[in-house]
Protein backbone atom coordinates (compact mmCIF):
# COMPACT_ATOMS: atom_id res chain seq x y z
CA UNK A 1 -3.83 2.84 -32.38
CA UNK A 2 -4.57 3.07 -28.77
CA UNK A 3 -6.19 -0.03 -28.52
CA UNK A 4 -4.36 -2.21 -31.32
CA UNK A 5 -2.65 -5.58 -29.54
CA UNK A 6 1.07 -4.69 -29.74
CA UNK A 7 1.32 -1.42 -29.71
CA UNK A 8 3.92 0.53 -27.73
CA UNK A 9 2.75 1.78 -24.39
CA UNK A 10 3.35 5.64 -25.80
CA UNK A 11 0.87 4.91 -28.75
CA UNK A 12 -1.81 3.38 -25.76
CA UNK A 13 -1.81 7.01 -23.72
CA UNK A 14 -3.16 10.53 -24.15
CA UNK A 15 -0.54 11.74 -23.18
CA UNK A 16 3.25 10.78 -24.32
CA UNK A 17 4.97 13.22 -21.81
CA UNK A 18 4.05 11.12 -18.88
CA UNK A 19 6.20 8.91 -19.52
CA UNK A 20 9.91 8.50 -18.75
CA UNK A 21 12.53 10.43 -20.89
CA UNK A 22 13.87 12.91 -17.93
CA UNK A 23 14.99 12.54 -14.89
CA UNK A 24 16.76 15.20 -12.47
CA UNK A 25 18.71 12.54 -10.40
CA UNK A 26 19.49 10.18 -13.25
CA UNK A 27 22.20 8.92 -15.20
CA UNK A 28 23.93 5.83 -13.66
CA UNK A 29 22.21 3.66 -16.19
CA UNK A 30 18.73 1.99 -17.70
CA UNK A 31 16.39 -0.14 -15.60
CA UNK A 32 14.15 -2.52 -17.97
CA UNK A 33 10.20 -2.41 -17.28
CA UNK A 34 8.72 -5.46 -18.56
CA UNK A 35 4.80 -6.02 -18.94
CA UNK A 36 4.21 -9.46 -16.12
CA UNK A 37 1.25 -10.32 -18.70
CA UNK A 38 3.30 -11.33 -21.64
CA UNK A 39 6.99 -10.34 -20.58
CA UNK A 40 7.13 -7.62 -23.38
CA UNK A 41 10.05 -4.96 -22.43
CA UNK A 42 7.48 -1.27 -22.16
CA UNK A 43 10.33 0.77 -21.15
CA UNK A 44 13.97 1.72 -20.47
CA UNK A 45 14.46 4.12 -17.33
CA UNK A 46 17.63 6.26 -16.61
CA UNK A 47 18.56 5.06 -12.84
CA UNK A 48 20.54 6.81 -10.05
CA UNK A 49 23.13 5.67 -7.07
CA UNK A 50 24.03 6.93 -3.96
CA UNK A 51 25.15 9.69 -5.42
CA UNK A 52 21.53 10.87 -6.91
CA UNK A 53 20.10 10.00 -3.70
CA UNK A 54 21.64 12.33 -1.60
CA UNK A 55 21.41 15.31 -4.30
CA UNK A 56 17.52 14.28 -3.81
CA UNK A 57 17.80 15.29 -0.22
CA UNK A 58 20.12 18.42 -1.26
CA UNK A 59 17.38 19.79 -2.89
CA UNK A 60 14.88 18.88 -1.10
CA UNK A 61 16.81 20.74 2.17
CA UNK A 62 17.28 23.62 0.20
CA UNK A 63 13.52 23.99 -0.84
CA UNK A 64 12.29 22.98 2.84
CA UNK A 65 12.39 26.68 4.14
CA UNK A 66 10.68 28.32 1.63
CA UNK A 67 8.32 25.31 1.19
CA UNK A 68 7.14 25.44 5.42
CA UNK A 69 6.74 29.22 5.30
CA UNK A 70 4.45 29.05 2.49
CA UNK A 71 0.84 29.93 3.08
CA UNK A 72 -1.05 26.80 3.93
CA UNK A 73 -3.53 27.50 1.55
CA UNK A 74 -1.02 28.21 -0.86
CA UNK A 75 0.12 25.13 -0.35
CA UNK A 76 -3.34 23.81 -0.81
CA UNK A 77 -4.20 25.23 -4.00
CA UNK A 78 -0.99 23.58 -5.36
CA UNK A 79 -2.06 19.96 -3.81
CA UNK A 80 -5.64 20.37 -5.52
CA UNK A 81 -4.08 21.51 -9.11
CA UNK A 82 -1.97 17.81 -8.81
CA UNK A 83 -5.38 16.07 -7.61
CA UNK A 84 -7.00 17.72 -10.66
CA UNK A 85 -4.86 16.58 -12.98
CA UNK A 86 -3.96 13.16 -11.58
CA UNK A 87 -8.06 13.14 -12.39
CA UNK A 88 -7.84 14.05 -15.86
CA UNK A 89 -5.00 12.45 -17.01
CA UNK A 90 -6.85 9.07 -14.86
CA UNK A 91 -6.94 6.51 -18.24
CA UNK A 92 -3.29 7.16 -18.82
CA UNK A 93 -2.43 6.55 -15.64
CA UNK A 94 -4.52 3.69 -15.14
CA UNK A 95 -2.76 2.02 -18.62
CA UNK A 96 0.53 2.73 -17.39
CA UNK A 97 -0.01 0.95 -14.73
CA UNK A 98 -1.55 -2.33 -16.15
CA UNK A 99 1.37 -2.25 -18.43
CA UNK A 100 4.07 -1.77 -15.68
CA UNK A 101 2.24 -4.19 -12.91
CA UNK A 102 -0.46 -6.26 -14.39
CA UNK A 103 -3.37 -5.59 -13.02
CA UNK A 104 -7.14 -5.93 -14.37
CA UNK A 105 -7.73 -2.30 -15.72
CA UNK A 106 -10.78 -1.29 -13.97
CA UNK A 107 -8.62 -2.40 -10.96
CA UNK A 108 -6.27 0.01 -12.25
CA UNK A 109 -8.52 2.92 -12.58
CA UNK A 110 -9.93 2.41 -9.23
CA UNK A 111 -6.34 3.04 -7.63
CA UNK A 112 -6.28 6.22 -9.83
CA UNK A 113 -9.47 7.46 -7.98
CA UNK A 114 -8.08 6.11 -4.57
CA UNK A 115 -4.39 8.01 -5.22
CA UNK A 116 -6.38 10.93 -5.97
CA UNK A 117 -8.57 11.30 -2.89
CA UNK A 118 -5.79 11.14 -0.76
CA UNK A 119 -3.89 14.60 -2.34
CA UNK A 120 -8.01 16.42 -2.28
CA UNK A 121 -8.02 14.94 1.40
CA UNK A 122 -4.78 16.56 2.46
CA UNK A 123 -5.71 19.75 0.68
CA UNK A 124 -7.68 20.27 2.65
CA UNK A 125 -6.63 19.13 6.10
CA UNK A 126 -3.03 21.22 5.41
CA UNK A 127 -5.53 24.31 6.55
CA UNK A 128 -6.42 22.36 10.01
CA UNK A 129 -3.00 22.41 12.14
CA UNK A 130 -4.16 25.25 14.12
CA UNK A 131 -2.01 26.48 17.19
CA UNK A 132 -3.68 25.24 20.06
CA UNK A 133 -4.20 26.50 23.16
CA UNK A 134 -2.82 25.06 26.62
CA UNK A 135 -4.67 26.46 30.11
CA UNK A 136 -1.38 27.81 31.87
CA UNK A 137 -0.04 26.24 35.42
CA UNK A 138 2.43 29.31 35.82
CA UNK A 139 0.91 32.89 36.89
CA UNK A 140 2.38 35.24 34.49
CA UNK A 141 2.60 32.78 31.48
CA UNK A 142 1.01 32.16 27.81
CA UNK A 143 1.51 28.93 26.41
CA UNK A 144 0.82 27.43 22.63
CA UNK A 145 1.62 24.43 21.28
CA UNK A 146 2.78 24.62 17.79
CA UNK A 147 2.62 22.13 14.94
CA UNK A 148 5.59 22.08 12.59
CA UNK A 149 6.64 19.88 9.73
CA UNK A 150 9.69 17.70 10.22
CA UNK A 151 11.74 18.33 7.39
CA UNK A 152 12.86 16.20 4.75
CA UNK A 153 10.66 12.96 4.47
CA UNK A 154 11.56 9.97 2.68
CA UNK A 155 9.18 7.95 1.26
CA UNK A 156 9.70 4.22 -0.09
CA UNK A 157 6.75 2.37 -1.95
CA UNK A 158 5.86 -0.97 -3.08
CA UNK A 159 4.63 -2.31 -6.79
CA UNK A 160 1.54 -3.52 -5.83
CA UNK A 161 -0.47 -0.14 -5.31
CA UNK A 162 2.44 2.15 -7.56
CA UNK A 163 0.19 4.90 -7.06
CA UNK A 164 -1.81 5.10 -4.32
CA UNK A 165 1.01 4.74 -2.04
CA UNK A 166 2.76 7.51 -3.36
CA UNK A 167 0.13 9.55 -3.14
CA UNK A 168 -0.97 8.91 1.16
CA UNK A 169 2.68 9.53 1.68
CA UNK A 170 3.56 12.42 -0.28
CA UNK A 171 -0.12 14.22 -0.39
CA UNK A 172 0.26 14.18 4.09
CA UNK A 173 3.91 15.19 4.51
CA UNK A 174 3.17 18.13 1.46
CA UNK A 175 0.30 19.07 3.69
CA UNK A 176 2.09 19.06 6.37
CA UNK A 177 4.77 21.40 4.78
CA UNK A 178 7.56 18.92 4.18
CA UNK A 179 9.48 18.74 1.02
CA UNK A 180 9.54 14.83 -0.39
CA UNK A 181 12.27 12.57 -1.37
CA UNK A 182 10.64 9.40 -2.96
CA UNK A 183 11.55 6.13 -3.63
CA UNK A 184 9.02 3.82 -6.01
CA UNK A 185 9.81 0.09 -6.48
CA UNK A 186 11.59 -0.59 -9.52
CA UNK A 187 9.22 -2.96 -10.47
CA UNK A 188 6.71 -0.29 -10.78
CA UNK A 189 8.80 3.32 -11.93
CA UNK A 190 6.47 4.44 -14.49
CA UNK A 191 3.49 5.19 -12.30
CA UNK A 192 6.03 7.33 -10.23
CA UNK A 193 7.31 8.92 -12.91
CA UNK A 194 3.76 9.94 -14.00
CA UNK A 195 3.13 11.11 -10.70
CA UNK A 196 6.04 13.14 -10.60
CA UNK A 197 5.21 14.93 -14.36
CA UNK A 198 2.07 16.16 -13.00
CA UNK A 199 3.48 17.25 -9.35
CA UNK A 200 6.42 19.57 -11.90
CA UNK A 201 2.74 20.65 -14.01
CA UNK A 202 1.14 21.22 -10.91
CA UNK A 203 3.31 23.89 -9.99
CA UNK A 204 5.37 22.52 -6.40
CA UNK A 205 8.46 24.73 -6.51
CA UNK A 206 11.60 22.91 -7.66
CA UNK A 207 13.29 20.59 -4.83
CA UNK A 208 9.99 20.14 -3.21
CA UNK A 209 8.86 16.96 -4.59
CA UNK A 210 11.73 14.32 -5.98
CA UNK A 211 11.74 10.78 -7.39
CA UNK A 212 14.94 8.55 -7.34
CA UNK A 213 14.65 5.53 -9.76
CA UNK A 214 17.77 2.90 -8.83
CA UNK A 215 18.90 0.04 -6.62
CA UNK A 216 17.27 0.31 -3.50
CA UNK A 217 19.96 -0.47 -0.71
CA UNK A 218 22.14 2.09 -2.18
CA UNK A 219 19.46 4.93 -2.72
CA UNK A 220 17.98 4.22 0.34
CA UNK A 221 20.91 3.56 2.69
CA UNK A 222 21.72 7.12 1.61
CA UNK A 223 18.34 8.58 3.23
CA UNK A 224 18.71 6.40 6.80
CA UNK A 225 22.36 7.48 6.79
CA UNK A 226 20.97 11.18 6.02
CA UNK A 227 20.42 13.29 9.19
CA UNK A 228 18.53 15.93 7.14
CA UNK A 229 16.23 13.55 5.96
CA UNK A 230 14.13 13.31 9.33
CA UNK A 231 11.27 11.15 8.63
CA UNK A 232 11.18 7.95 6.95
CA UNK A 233 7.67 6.02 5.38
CA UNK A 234 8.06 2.96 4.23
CA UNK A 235 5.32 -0.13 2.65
CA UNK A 236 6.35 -3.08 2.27
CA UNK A 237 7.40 -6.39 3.62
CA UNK A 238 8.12 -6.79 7.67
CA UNK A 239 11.82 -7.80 6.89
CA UNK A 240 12.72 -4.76 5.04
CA UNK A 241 11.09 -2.75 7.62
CA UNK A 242 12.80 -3.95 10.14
CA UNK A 243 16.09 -3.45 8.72
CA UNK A 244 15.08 0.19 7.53
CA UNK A 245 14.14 0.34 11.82
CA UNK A 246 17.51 -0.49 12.53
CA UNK A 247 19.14 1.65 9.70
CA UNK A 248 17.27 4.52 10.73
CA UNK A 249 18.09 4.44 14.41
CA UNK A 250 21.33 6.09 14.21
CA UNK A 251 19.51 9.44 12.63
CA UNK A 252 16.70 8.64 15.22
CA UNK A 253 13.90 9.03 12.43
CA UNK A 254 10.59 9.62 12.75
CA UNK A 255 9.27 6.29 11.44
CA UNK A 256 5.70 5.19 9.45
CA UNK A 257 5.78 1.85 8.61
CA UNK A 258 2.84 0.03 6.93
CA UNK A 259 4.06 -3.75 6.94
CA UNK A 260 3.21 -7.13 6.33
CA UNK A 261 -0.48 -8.70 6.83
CA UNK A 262 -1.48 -12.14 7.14
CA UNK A 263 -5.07 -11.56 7.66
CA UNK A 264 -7.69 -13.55 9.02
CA UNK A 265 -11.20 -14.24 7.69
CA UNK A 266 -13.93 -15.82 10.21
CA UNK A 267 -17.07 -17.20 9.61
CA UNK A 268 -19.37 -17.55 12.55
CA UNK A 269 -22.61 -19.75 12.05
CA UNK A 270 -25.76 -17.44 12.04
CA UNK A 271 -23.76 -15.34 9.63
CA UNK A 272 -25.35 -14.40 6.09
CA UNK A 273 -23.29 -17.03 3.74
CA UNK A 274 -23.82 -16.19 0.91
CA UNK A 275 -22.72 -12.46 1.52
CA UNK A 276 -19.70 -14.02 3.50
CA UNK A 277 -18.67 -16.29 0.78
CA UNK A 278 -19.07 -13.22 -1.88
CA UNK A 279 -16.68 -11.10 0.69
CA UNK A 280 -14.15 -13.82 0.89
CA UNK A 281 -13.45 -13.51 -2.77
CA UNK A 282 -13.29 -9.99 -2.38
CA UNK A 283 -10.65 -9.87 0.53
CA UNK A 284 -8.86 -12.80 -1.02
CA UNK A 285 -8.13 -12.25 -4.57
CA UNK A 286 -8.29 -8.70 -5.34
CA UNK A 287 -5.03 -7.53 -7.11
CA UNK A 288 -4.59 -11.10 -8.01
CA UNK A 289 -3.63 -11.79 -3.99
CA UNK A 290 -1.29 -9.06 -3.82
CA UNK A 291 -2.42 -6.83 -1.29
CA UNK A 292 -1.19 -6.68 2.56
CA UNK A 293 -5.08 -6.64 2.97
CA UNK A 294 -5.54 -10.15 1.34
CA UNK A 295 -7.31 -12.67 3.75
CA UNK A 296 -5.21 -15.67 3.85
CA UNK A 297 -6.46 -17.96 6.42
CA UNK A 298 -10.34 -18.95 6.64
CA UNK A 299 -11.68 -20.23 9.90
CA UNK A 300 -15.14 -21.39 9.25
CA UNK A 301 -17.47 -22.55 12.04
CA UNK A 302 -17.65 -26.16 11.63
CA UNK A 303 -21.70 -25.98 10.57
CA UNK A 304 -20.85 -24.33 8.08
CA UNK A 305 -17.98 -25.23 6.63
CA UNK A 306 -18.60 -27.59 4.13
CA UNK A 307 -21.43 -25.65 2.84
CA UNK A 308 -18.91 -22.78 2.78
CA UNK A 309 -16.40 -24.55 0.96
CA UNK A 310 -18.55 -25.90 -1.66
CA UNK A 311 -19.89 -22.22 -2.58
CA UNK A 312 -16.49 -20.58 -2.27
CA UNK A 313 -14.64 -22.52 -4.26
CA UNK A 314 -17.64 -22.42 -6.68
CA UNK A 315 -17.18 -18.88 -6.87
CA UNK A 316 -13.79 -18.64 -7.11
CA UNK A 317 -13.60 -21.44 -10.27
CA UNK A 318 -15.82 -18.89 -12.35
CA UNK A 319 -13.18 -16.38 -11.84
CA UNK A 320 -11.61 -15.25 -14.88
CA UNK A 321 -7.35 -15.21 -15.66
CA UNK A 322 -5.96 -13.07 -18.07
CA UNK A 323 -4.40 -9.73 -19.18
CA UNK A 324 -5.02 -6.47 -17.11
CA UNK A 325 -6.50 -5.03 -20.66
CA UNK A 326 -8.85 -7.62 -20.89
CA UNK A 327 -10.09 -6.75 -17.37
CA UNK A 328 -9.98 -10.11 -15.64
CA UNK A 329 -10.60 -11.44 -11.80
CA UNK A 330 -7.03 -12.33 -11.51
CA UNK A 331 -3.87 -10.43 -13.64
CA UNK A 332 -0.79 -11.65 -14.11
CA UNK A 333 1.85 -11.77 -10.79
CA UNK A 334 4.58 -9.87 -10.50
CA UNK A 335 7.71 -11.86 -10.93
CA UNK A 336 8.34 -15.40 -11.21
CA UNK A 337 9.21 -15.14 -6.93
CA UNK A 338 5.48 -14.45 -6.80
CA UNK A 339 4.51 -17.85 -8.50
CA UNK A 340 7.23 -19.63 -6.45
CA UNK A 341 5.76 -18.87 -3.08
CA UNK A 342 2.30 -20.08 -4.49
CA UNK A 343 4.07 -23.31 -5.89
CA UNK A 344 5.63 -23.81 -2.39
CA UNK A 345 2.48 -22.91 0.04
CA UNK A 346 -0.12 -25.16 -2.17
CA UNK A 347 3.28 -28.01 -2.02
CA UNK A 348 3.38 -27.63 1.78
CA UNK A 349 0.26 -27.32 2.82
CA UNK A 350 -1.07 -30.36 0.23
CA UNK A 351 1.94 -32.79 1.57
CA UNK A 352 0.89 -31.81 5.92
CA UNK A 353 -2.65 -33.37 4.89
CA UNK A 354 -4.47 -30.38 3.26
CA UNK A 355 -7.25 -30.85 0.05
CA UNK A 356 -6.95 -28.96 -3.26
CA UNK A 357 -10.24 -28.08 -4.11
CA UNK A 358 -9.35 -26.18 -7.61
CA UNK A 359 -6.21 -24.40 -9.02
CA UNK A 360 -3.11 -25.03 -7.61
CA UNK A 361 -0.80 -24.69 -10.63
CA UNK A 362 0.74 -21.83 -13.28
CA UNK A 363 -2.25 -21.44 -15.81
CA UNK A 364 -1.80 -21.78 -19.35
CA UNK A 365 -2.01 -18.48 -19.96
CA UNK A 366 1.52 -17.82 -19.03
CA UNK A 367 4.69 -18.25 -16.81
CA UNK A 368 3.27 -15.63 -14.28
CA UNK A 369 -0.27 -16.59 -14.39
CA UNK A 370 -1.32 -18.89 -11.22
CA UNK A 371 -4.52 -20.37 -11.25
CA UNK A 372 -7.17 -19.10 -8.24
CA UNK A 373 -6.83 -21.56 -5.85
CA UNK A 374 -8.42 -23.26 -2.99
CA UNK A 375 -7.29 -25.42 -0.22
CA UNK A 376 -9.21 -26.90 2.51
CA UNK A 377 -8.29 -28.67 5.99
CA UNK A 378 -5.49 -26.83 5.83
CA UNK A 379 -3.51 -27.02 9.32
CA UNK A 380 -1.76 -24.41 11.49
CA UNK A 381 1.31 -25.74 11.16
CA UNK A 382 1.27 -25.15 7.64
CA UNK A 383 3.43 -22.62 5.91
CA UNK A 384 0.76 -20.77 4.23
CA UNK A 385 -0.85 -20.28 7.55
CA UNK A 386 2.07 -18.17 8.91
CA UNK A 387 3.75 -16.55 6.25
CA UNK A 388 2.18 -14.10 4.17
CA UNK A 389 1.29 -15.56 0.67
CA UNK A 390 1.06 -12.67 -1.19
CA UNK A 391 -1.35 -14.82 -4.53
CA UNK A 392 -4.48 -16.00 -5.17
CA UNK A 393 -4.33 -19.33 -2.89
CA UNK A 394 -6.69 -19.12 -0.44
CA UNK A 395 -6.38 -21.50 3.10
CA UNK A 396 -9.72 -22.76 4.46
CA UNK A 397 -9.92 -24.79 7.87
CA UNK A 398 -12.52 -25.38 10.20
CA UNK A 399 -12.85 -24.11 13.96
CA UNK A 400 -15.35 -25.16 16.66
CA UNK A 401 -15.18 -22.90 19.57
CA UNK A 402 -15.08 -19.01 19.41
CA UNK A 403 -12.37 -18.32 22.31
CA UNK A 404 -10.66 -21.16 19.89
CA UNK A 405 -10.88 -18.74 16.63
CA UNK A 406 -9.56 -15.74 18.62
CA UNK A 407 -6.16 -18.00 19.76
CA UNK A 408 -5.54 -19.33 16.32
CA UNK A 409 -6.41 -15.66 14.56
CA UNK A 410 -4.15 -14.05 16.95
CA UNK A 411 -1.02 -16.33 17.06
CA UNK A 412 1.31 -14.02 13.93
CA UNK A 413 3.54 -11.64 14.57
CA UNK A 414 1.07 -9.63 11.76
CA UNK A 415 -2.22 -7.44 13.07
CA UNK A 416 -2.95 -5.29 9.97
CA UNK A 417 -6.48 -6.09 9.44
CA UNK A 418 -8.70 -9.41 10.40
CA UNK A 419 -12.62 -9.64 9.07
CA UNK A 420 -15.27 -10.80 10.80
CA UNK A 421 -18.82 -12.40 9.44
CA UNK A 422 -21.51 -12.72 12.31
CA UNK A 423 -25.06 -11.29 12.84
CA UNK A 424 -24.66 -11.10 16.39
CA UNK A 425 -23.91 -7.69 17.42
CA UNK A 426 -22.61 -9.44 21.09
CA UNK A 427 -20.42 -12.03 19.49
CA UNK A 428 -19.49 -8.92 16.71
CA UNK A 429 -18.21 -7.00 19.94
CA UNK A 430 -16.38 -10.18 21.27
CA UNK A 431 -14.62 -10.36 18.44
CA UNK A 432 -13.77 -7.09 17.91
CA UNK A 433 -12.24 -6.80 20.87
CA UNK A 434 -10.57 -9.88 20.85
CA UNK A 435 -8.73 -9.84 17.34
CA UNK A 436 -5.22 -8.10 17.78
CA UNK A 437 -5.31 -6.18 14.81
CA UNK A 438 -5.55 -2.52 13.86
CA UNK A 439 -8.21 -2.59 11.51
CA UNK A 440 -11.46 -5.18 11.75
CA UNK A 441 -13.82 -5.47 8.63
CA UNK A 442 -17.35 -6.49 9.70
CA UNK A 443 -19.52 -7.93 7.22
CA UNK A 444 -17.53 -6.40 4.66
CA UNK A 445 -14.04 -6.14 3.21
CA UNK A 446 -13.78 -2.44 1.49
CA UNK A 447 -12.69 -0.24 4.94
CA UNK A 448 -10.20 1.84 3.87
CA UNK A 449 -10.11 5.34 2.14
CA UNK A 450 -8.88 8.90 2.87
CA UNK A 451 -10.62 9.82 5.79
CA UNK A 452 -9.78 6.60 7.73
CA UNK A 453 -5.78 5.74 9.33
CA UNK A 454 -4.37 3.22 7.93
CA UNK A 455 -2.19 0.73 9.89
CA UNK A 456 -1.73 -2.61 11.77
CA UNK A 457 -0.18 -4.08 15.46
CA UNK A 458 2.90 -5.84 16.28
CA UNK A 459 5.32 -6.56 13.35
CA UNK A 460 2.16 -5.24 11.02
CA UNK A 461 3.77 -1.76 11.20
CA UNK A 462 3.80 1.37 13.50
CA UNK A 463 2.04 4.57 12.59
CA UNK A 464 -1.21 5.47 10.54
CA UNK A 465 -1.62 6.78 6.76
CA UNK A 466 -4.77 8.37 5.85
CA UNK A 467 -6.74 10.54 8.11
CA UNK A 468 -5.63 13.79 10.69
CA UNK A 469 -3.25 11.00 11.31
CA UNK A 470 -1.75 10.34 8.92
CA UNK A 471 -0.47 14.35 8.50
CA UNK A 472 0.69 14.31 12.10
CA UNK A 473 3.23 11.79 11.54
CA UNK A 474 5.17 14.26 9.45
CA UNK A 475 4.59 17.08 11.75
CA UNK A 476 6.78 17.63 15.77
CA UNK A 477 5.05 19.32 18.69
CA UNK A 478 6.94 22.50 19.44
CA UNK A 479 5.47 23.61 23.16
CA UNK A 480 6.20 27.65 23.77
CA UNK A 481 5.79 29.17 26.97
CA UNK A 482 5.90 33.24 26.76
CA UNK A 483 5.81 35.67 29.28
CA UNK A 484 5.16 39.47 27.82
CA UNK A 485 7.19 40.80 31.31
């Protein structure tokens, strides 16, 4: 029956125990999940208050001592038993998570693979915080510095990647020796849930790893208030960040926060178009438009640009709409919030002068199905070309000068990531240097992974994920200066 249309999301999996029926900080109620494709309800999920929240952190404290003074390569060998099975139980997960978000199921699978290689990544990095060695200024003196994990880290994730970004939070502060309290959107609590089956198979001790499903203010007000709970990571949207900022001052919490993006895309002339055009649908529409990564605004060199258009929105006409299981381009959005801030930036940007060169409305397919869509001459001053859209409605305008580009690219308060097409290694290191953003795609839009951090300038975030980094951030510096007498 696992493939039959209809049939309940336990009859689609492997593996029936993934999914929700427990819960140790539960019982304040049921959360509905609802599939965005078709609106179906996939599952009921026991939620938690305040009151679950801060037994989270209780155990959590209590498991932190024995948890830090645990072998780091005992600690390891726990981290690569999850990774192992996150791999095997991969088309499970990957279904749940079409069901519970939407999107296209190779999509869906890829995430799996990406979630993954961040736990096999910090496996292996939780062997490298060696003491290190400082060259003493005092006669007499021996002096180390020491890396040490925090504490108690909370971690509070988004529904557009309900895996991965589980996974590069908890997989770095586990490393790092920290015990985990974690918060998943409740748009998006099955993944978690998953997640948090195979971190119990995997064998973490109990307290060490712990998922609250509930309202959000109330569950997470609880962790800012918390002074045990001594880091905070947080993805999502710049206003919530900056209120968890403020929240989290009176605790004075060691803060990650991976933010907003509004991302630019430039064309130079000289570059290879058709690979530029083919990369533009990439960075635009992946997970239907719902990634901080998106490009949203196109600055084209004006001898290009109406070649560019034409191709582009070529391309992005043949994409396909539909459910994730029918592996589509473009999935279904989130909520119907998602299709109202498409409805409003195509409205705004059509009605200060802007073209429509295809799309532009909710597709017959259903209520949170918007058509790919493409918009041309679209000016500054236009809403989609400050605010982050978040959908598949890309904003194309022209530019003529390249110390122009670099003004009009760099005037957001985002700098997560900005790509750049050029053949000219010179005008490649101009830019570069130029664009105010913490991560610049060249020629291509797949940069991140594992190995790489993760994270953006000005209201784009502070802190990396990913990398040697990205473990740091849940570790302090503890300097000791001996003398044997």
């Amino acid at each position: 029956m696992r493939d039959s249309p209809g049939a309940e999301l336990a009859d689609q999996i492997d593996d029936a125990g993934l999914l929700p029926g427990r819960g140790d900080f539960a019982g304040q109620g049921r959360l509905a999940v609802r599939d965005p494709a078709t609106g179906a309800l996939i599952a009921q999920v026991a939620i938690s208050d305040a009151t679950g929240a801060r037994a989270a952190v209780d155990a959590a404290h209590a498991a932190f001592p024995g948890w830090m003074a645990m072998l780091p390569q005992d600690r390891a060998r726990i981290l690569h038993r999850w990774h192992a099975l996150i791999m095997a139980a991969k088309e499970d997960l990957s279904r749940i998570m079409v069901a519970e978000q939407g999107k296209p199921i190779s999509e869906a699978r890829g995430e799996i693979d990406y979630a993954a290689s961040f736990v096999r990544f910090y496996a292996e990095e939780a062997l490298r915080p060696n003491i290190e060695g400082v060259t003493s200024h005092l006669p007499d003196a021996e002096m180390e510095l020491w890396r040490e994990p925090v504490g108690v880290a909370a971690l509070i994730t988004p529904w557009n990647f309900p895996a991965a970004m589980i996974t590069r939070k908890a997989a770095a502060a586990l490393g790092a020796g920290c015990t985990v309290v974690i918060h998943p959107s409740a748009e998006t609590p099955l993944s978690a849930l998953a997640l948090a089956e195979l971190a119990r198979r995997a064998g973490f001790p109990d307290g060490v790893v712990n998922t609250v499903i509930g309202d959000a203010a109330s569950i997470v007000g609880e962790w800012t208030g918390d002074a045990r709970v001594r880091a905070l990571s947080f993805t999502g949207s710049t206003e919530i960040g900056r209120l968890l900022y403020r929240q989290s001052a009176e605790t004075v919490k060691r803060l990650v926060l991976e933010l907003g993006g509004h991302a630019p895309f430039i064309v130079f002339k000289g570059a290879d178009l058709d690979r530029a055009v083919a990369e533009a649908v990439k960075a635009k529409f992946a997970t239907s438009g719902q990634d901080c990564l998106g490009a949203n605004r196109f600055y084209i060199h004006r001898p290009l640009y109406d070649d560019f258009c034409a191709r582009f929105t070529a391309a992005v006409q043949r994409l396909t709409l539909g459910p994730g299981m029918e592996d589509p381009d473009i999935g279904p959005l989130i909520h119907d919030r998602q299709i109202d801030k498409q409805k409003a930036h195509v409205t705004d940007a059509l009605e200060r002068g802007a073209r429509l060169l295809c799309g532009g409305q909710v597709d017959a397919r259903g209520p949170l199905f918007f058509q790919p869509t493409v918009l041309a001459d679209v000016p500054d001053d236009a809403a989609i070309m400050r605010e982050e859209t978040f959908g598949p409605v890309a904003a194309l305008t022209p530019f003529d000068d390249e110390a122009e580009v670099y003004v009009r690219a760099n005037n957001s308060e985002y700098g997560l990531i900005a790509y750049v097409h050029s053949l000219d290694p010179r005008r490649i290191y101009r830019a570069t240097r130029a664009l105010q953003y913490g991560m610049v795609a060249v020629n291509r839009t797949k940069v991140t992974g594992a190995p790489i951090p993760f994270g953006g300038m000005k209201q784009s975030g502070l802190g990396r994920e990913g990398a040697r980094q990205g473990l740091e951030a849940f570790t302090e510096i503890k300097y000791v200066c001996r003398d044997w007498g």
